[in-house]
N, C-alpha and C. Protein backbone atom coordinates (compact mmCIF):
# COMPACT_ATOMS: atom_id res chain seq x y z
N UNK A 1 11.39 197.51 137.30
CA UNK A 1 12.51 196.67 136.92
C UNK A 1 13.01 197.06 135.53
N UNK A 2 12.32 197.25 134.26
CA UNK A 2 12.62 197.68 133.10
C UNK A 2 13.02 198.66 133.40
N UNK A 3 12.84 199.54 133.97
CA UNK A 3 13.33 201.26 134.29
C UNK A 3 14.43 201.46 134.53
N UNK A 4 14.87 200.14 135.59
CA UNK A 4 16.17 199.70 135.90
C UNK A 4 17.21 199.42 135.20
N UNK A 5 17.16 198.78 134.64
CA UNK A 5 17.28 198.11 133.56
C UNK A 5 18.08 198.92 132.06
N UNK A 6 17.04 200.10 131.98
CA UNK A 6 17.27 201.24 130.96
C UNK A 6 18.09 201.96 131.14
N UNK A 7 17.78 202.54 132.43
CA UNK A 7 18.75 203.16 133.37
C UNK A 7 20.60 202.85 133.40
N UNK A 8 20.30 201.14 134.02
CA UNK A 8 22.02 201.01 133.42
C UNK A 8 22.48 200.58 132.17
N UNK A 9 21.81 200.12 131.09
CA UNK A 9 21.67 199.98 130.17
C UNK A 9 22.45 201.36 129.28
N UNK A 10 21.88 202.53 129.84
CA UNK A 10 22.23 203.83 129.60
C UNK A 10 23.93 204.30 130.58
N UNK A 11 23.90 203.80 131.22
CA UNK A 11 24.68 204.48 131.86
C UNK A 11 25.95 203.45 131.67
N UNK A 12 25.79 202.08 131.55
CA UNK A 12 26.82 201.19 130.78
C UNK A 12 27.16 201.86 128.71
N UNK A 13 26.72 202.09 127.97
CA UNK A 13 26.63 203.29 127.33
C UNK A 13 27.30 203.99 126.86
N UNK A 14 27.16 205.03 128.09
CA UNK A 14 27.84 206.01 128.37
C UNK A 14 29.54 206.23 129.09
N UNK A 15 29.21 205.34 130.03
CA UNK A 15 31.26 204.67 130.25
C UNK A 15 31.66 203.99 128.89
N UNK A 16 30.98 203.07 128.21
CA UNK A 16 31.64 202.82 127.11
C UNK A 16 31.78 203.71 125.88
N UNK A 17 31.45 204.49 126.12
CA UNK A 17 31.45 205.58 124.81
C UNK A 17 32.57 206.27 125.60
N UNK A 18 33.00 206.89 126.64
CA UNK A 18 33.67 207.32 127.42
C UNK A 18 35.36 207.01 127.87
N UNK A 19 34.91 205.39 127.75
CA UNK A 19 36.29 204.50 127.86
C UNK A 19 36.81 204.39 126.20
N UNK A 20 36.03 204.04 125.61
CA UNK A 20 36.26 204.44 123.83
C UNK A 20 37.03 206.08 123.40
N UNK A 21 36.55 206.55 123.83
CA UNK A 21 37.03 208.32 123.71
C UNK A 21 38.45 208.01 124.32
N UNK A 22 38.22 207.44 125.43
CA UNK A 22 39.58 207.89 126.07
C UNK A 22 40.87 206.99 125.19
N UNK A 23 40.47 205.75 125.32
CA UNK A 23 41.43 204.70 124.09
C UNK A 23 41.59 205.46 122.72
N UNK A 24 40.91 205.96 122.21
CA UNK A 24 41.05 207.24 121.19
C UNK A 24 42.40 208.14 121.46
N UNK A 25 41.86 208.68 122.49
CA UNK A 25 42.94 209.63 122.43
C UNK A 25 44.54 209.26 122.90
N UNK A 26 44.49 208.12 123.90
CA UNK A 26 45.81 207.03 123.83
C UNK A 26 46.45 206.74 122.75
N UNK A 27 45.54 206.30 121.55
CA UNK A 27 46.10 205.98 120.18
C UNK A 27 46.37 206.79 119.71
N UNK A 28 46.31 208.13 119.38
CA UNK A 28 46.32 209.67 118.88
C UNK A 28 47.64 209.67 119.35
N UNK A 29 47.86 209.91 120.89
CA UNK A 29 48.79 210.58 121.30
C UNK A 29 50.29 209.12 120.98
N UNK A 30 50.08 208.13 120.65
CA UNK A 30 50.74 207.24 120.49
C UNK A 30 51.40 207.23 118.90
N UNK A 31 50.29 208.28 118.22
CA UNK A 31 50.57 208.20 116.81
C UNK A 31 52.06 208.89 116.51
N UNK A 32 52.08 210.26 117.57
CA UNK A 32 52.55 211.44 117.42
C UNK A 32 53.44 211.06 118.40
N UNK A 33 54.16 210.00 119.39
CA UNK A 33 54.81 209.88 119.57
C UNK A 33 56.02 208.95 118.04
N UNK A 34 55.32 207.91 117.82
CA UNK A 34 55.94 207.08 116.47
C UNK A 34 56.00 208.15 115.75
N UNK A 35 55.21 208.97 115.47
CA UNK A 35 56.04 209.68 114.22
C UNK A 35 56.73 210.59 114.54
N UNK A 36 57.05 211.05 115.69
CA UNK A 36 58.47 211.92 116.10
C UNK A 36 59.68 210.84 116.29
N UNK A 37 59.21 209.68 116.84
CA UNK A 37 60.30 208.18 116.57
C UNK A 37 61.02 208.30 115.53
N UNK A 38 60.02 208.47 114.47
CA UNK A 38 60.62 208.12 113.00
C UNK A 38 61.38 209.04 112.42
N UNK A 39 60.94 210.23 112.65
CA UNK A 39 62.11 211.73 112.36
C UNK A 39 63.20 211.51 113.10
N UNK A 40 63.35 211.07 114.49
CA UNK A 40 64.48 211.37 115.28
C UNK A 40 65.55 210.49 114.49
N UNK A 41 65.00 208.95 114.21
CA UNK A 41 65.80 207.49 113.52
C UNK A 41 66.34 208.32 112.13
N UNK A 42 66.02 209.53 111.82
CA UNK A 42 66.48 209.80 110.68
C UNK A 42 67.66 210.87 110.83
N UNK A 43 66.96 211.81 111.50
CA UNK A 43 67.50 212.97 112.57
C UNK A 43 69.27 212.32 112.55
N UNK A 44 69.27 210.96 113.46
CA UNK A 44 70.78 210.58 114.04
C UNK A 44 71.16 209.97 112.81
N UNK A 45 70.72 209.01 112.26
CA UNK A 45 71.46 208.59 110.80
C UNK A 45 72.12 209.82 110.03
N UNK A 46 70.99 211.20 110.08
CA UNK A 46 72.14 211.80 109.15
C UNK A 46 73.61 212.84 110.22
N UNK A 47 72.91 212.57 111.21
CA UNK A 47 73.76 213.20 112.30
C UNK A 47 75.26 212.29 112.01
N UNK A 48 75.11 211.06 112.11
CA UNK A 48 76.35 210.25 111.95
C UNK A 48 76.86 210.28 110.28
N UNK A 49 75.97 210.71 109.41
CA UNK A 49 76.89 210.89 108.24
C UNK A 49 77.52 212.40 107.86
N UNK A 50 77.04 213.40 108.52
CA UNK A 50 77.45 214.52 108.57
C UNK A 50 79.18 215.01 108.59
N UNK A 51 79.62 214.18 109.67
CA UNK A 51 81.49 213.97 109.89
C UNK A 51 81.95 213.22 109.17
N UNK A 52 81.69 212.08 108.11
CA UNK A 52 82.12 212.01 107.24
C UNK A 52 81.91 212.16 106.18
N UNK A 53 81.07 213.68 105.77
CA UNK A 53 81.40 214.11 104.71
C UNK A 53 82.27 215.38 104.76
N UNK A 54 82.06 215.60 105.92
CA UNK A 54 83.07 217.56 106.08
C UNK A 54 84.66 216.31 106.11
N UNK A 55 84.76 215.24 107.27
CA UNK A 55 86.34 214.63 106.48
C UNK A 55 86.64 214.44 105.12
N UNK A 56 85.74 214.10 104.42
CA UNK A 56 86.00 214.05 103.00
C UNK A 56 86.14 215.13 102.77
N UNK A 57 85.53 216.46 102.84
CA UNK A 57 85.59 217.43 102.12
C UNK A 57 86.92 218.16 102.59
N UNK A 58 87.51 218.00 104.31
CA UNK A 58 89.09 218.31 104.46
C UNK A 58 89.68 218.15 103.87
N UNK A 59 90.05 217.06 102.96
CA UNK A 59 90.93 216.65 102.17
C UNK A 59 90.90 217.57 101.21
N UNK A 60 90.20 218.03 100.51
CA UNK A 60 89.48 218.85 99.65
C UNK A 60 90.13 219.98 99.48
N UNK A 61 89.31 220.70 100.20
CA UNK A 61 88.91 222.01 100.55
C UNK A 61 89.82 222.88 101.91
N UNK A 62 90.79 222.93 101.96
CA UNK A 62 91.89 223.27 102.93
C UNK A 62 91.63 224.79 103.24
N UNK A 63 90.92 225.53 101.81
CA UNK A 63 90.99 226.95 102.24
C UNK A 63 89.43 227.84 102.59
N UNK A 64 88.93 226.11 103.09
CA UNK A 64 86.95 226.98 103.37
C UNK A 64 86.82 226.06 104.90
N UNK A 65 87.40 226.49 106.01
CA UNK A 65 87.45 226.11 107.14
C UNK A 65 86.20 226.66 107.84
N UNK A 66 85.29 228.16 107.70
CA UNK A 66 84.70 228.02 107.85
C UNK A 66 83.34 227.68 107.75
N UNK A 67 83.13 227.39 105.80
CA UNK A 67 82.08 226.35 105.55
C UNK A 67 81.72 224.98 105.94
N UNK A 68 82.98 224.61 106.38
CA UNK A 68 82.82 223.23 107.14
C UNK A 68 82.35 223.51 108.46
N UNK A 69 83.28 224.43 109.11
CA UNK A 69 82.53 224.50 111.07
C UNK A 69 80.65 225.03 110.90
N UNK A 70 80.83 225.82 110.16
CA UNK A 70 78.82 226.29 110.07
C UNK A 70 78.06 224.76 109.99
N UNK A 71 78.55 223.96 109.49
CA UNK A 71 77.98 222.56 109.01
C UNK A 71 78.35 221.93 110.32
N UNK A 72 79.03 221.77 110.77
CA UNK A 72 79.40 220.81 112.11
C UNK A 72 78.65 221.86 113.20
N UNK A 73 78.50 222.89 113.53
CA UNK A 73 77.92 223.86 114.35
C UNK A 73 75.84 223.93 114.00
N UNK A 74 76.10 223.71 113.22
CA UNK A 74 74.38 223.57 112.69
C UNK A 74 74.40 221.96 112.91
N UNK A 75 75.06 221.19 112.60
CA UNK A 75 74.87 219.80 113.20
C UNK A 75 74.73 219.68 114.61
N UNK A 76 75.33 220.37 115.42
CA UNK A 76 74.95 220.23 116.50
C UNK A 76 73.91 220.69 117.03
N UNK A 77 73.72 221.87 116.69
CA UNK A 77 71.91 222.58 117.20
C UNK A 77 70.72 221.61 116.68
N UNK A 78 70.80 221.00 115.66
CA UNK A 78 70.12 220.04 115.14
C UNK A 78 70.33 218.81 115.88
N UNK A 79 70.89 218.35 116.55
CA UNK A 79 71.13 217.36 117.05
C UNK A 79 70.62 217.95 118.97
N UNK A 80 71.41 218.75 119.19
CA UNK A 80 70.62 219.24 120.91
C UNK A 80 69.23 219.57 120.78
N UNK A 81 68.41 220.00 119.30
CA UNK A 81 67.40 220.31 119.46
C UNK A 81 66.42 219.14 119.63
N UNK A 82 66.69 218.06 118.68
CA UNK A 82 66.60 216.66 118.80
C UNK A 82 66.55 216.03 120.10
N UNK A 83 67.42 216.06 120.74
CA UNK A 83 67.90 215.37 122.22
C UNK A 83 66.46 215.78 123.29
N UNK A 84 65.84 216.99 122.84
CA UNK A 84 65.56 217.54 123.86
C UNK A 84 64.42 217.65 123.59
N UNK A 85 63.77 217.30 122.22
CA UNK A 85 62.33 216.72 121.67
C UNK A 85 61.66 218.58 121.58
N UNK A 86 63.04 219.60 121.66
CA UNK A 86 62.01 220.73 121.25
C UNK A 86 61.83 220.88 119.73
N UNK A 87 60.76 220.65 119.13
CA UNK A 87 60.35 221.28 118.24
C UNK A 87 60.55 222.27 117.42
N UNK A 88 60.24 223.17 118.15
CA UNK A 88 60.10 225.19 117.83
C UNK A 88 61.23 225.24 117.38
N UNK A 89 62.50 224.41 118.48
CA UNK A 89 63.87 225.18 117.90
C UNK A 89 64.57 224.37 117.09
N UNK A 90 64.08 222.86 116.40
CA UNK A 90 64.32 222.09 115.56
C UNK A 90 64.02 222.92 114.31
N UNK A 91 62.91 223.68 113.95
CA UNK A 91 62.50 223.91 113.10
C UNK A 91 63.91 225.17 112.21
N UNK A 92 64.55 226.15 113.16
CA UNK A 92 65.31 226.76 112.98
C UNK A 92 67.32 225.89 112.99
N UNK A 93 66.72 225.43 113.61
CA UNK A 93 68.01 224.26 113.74
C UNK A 93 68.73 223.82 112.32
N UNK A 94 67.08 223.68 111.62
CA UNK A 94 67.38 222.57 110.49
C UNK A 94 67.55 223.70 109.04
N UNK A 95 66.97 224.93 109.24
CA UNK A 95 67.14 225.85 108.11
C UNK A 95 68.74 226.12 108.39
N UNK A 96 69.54 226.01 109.55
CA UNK A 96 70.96 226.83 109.34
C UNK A 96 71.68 225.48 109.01
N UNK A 97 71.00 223.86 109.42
CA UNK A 97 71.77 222.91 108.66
C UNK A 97 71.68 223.16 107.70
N UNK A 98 70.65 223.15 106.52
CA UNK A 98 70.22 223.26 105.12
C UNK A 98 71.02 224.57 104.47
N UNK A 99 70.95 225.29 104.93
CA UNK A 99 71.98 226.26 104.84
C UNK A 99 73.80 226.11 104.49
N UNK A 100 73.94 225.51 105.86
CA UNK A 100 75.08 225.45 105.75
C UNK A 100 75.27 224.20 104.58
N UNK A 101 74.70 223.21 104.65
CA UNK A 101 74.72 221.97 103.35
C UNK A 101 74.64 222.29 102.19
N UNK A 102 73.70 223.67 101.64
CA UNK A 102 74.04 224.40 100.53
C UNK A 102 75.13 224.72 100.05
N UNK A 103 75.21 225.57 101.18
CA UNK A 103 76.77 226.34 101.33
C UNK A 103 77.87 225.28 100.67
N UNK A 104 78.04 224.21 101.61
CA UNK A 104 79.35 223.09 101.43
C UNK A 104 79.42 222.52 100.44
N UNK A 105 78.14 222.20 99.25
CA UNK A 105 77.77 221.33 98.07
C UNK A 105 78.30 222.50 96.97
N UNK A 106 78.04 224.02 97.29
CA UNK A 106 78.10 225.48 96.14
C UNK A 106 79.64 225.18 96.15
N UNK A 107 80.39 225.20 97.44
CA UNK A 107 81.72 225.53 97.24
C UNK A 107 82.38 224.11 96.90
N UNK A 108 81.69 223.10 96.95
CA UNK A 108 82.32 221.98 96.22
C UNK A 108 82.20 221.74 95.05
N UNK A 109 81.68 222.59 94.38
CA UNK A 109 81.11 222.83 92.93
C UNK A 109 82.79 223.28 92.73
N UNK A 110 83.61 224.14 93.49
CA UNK A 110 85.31 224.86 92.91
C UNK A 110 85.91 223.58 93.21
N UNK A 111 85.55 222.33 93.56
CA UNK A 111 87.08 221.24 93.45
C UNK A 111 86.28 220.18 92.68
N UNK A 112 86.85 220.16 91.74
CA UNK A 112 86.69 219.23 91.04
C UNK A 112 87.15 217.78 91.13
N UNK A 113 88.08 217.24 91.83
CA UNK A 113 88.93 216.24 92.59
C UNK A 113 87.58 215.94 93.68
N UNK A 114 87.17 216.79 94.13
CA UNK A 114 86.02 216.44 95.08
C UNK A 114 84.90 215.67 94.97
N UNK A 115 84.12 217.02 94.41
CA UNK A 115 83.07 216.37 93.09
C UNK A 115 83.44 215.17 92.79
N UNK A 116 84.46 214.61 92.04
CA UNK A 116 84.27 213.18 91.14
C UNK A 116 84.64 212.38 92.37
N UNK A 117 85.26 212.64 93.91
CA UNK A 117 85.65 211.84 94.95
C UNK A 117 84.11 210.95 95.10
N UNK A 118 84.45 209.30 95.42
CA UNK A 118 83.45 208.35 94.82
C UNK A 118 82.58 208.60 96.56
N UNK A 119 83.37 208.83 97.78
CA UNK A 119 82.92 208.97 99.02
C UNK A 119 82.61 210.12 99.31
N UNK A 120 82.72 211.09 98.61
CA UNK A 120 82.19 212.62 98.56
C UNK A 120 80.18 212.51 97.49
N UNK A 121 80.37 211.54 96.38
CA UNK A 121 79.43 211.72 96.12
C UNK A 121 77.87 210.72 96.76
N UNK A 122 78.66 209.64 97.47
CA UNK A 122 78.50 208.95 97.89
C UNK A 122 77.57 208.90 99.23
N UNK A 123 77.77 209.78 100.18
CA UNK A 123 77.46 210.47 101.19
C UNK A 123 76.60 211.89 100.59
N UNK A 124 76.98 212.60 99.93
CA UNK A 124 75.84 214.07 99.25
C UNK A 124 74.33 212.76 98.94
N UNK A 125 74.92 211.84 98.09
CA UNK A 125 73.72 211.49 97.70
C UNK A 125 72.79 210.68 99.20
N UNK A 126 73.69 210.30 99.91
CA UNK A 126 72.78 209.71 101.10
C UNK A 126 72.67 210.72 102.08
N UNK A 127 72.92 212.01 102.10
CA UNK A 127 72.41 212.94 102.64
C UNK A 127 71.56 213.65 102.35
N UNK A 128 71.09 213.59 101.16
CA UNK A 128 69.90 214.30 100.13
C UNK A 128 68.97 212.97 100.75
N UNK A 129 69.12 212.06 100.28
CA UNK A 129 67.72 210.87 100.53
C UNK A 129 67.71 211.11 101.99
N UNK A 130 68.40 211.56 102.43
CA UNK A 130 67.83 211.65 104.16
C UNK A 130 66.74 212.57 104.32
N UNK A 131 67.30 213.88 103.39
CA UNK A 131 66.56 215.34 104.04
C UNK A 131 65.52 214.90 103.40
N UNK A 132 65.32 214.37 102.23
CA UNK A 132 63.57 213.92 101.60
C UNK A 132 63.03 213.15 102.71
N UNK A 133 63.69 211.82 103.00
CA UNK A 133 62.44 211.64 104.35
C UNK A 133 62.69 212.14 105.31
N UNK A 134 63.12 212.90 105.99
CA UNK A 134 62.48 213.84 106.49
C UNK A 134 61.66 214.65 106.68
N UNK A 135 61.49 215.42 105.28
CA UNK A 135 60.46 215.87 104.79
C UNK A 135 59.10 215.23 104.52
N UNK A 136 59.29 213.86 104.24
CA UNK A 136 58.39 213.27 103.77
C UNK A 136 57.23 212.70 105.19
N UNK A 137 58.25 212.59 106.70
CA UNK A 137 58.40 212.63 107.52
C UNK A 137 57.42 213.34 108.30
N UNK A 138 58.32 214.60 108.51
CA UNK A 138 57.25 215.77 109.08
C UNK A 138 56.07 215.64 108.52
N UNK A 139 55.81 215.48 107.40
CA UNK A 139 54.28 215.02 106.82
C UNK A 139 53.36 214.64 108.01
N UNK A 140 53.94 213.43 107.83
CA UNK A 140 53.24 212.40 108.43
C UNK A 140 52.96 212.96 110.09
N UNK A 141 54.17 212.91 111.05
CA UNK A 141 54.17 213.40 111.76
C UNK A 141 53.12 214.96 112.16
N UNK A 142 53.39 216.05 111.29
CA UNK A 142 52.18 217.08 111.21
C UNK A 142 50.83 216.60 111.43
N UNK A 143 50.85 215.39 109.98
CA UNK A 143 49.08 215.25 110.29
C UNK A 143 48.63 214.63 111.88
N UNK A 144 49.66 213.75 112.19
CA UNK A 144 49.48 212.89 113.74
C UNK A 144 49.37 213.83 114.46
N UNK A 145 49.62 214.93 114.48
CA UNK A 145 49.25 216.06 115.16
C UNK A 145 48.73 216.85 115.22
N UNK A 146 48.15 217.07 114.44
CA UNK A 146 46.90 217.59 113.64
C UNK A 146 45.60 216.81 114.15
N UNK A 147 45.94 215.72 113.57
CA UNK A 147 44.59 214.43 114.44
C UNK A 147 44.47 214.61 116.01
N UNK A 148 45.89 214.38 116.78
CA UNK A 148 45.83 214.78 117.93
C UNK A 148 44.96 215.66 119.25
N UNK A 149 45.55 216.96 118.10
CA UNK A 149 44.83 218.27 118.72
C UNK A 149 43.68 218.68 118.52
N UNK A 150 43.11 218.37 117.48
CA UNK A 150 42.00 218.18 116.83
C UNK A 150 41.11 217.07 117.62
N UNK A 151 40.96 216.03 117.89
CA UNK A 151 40.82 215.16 119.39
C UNK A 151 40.83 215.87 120.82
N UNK A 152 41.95 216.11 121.36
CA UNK A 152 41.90 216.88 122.69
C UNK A 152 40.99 217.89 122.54
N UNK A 153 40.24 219.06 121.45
CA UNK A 153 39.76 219.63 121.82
C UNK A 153 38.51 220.09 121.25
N UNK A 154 37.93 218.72 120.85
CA UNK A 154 36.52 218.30 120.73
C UNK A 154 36.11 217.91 121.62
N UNK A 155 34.73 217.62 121.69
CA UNK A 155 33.72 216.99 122.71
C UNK A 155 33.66 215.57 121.83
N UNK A 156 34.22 213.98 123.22
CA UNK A 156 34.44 214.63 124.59
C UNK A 156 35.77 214.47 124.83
N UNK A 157 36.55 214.84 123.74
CA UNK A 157 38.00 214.75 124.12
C UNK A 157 38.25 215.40 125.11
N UNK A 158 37.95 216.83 124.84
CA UNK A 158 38.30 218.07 125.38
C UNK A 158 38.28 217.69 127.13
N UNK A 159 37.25 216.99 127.26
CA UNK A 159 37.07 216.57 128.86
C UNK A 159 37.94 215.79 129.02
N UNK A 160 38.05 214.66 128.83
CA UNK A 160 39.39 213.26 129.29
C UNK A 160 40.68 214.05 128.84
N UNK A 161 40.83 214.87 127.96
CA UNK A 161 41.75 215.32 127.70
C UNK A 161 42.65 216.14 129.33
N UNK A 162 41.42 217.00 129.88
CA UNK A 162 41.38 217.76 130.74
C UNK A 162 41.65 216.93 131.85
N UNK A 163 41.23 215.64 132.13
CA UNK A 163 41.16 214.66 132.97
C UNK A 163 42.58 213.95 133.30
N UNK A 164 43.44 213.11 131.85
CA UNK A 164 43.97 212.73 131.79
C UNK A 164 45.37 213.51 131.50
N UNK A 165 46.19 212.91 131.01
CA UNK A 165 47.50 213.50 130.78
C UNK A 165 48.07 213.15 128.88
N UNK A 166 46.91 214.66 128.28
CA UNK A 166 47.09 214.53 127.05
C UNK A 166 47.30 215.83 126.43
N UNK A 167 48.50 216.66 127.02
CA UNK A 167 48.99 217.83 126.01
C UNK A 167 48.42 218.19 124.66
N UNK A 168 48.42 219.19 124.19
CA UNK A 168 48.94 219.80 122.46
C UNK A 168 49.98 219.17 122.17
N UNK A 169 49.91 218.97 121.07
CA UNK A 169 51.44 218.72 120.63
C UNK A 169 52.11 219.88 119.68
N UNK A 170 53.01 219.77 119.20
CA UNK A 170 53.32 221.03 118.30
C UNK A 170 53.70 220.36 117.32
N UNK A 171 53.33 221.27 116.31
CA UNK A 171 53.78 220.84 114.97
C UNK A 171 55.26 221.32 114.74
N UNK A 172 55.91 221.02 113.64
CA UNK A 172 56.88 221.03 113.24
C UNK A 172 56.87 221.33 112.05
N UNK A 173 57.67 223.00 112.09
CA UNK A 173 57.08 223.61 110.96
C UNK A 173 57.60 224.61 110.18
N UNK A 174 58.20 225.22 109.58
CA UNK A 174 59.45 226.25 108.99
C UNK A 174 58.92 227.45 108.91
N UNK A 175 59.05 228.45 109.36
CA UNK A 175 58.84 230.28 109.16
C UNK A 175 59.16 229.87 107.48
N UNK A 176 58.16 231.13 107.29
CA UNK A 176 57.93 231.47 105.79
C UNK A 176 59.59 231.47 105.10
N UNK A 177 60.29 232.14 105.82
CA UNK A 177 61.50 232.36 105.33
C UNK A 177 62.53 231.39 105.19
N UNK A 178 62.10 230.38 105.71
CA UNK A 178 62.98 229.17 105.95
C UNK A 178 61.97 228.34 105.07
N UNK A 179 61.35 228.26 104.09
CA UNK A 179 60.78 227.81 103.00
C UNK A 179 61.39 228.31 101.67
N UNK A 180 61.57 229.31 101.80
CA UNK A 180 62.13 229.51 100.16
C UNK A 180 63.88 229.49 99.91
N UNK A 181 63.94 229.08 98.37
CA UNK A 181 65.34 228.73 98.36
C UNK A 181 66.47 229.90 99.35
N UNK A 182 67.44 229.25 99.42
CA UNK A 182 68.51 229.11 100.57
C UNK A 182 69.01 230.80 99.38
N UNK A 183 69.59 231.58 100.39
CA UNK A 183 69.94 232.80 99.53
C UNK A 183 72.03 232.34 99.63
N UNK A 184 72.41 231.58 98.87
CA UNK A 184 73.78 231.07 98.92
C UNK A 184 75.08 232.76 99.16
N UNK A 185 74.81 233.39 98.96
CA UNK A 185 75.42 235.18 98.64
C UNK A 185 75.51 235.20 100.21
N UNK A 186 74.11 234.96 101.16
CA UNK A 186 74.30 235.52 102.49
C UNK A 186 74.61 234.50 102.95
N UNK A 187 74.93 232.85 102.74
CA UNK A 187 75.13 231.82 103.48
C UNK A 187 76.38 232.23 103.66
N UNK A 188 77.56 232.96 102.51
CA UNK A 188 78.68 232.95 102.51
C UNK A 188 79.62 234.37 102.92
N UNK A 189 78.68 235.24 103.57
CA UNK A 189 78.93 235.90 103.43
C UNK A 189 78.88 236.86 105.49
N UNK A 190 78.84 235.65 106.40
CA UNK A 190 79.09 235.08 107.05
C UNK A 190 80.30 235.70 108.14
């Protein structure tokens, strides 16, 4: 009877260490969904302030038609890359936005009417506090994914992982070259 006893004792245990693992990795993969939530909520906020700053800058700037379309054209790859939760090509998406946002801020440096425009500075500055959280963002997001994968492919993640329906996730992450300052000469040169 004690033997018995030990027996399920052990083997109650072991499903609970098991059912624990698995609630683990539910919460993991729940992390790394919220924190791609929280990039995307940022993602469309600056998506919707994007058109009204290239309108402001029409008024402007009449003779740089195509510094504005690179910015509305990189808004959109940034935005389909978004839609479609790929990653890989977010990561390139967002260096030819940043790019082109260089670009549009350098050549608004030649109108001065611009510059001091109160809805021109108005929008730069709430488009800068965007790209910081963002950045601040992917952080977060990275490590949730980091924790993630790091989970799925330990013991005994690696098993329920295998069991259940718990992917890799990918990080989100910039080529070396899309880290260092923006080369403004080839943004414009186009």
């Amino acid at each position: 009877m004690l033997g018995l006893l030990v027996v399920l004792f052990v083997l109650v245990a072991v499903v609970g260490y098991f059912i624990g693992a698995y609630n683990g990795l539910v919460q993991v993969r729940a992390a790394v969904k919220l924190a791609w939530s929280n990039i995307d909520v940022l993602l469309v906020q600056r998506h919707d302030e994007l058109p009204k700053l290239v309108e402001v800058c029409k008024q402007y700037m009449q003779y740089e038609p195509g510094t504005l379309e690179r910015v509305m054209h990189a808004r959109a790859g940034v935005d389909a890359a978004r839609s479609s939760g790929n990653v890989a090509s977010l990561g390139s998406a967002e260096r030819e936005l940043r790019t082109g946002l260089s670009g549009l801020y350098a050549v608004a440096e030649n109108y001065p009417d611009l510059k001091a425009n109160e809805a021109f500075r108005h929008l730069q500055d709430r488009i800068s506090g965007l790209e910081t959280a963002i950045a601040d963002r992917r952080e977060v997001y990275n490590d949730a994914v980091n924790t993630n994968n790091v989970r799925i492919s330990s013991f005994p993640g690696v098993l329920i992982a295998g069991l259940g329906s718990f992917p890799e996730a990918q990080l989100l992450h910039f080529q070396t070259d899309e880290k260092s300052d923006v080369d403004l000469k080839a943004a414009f040169s186009r």
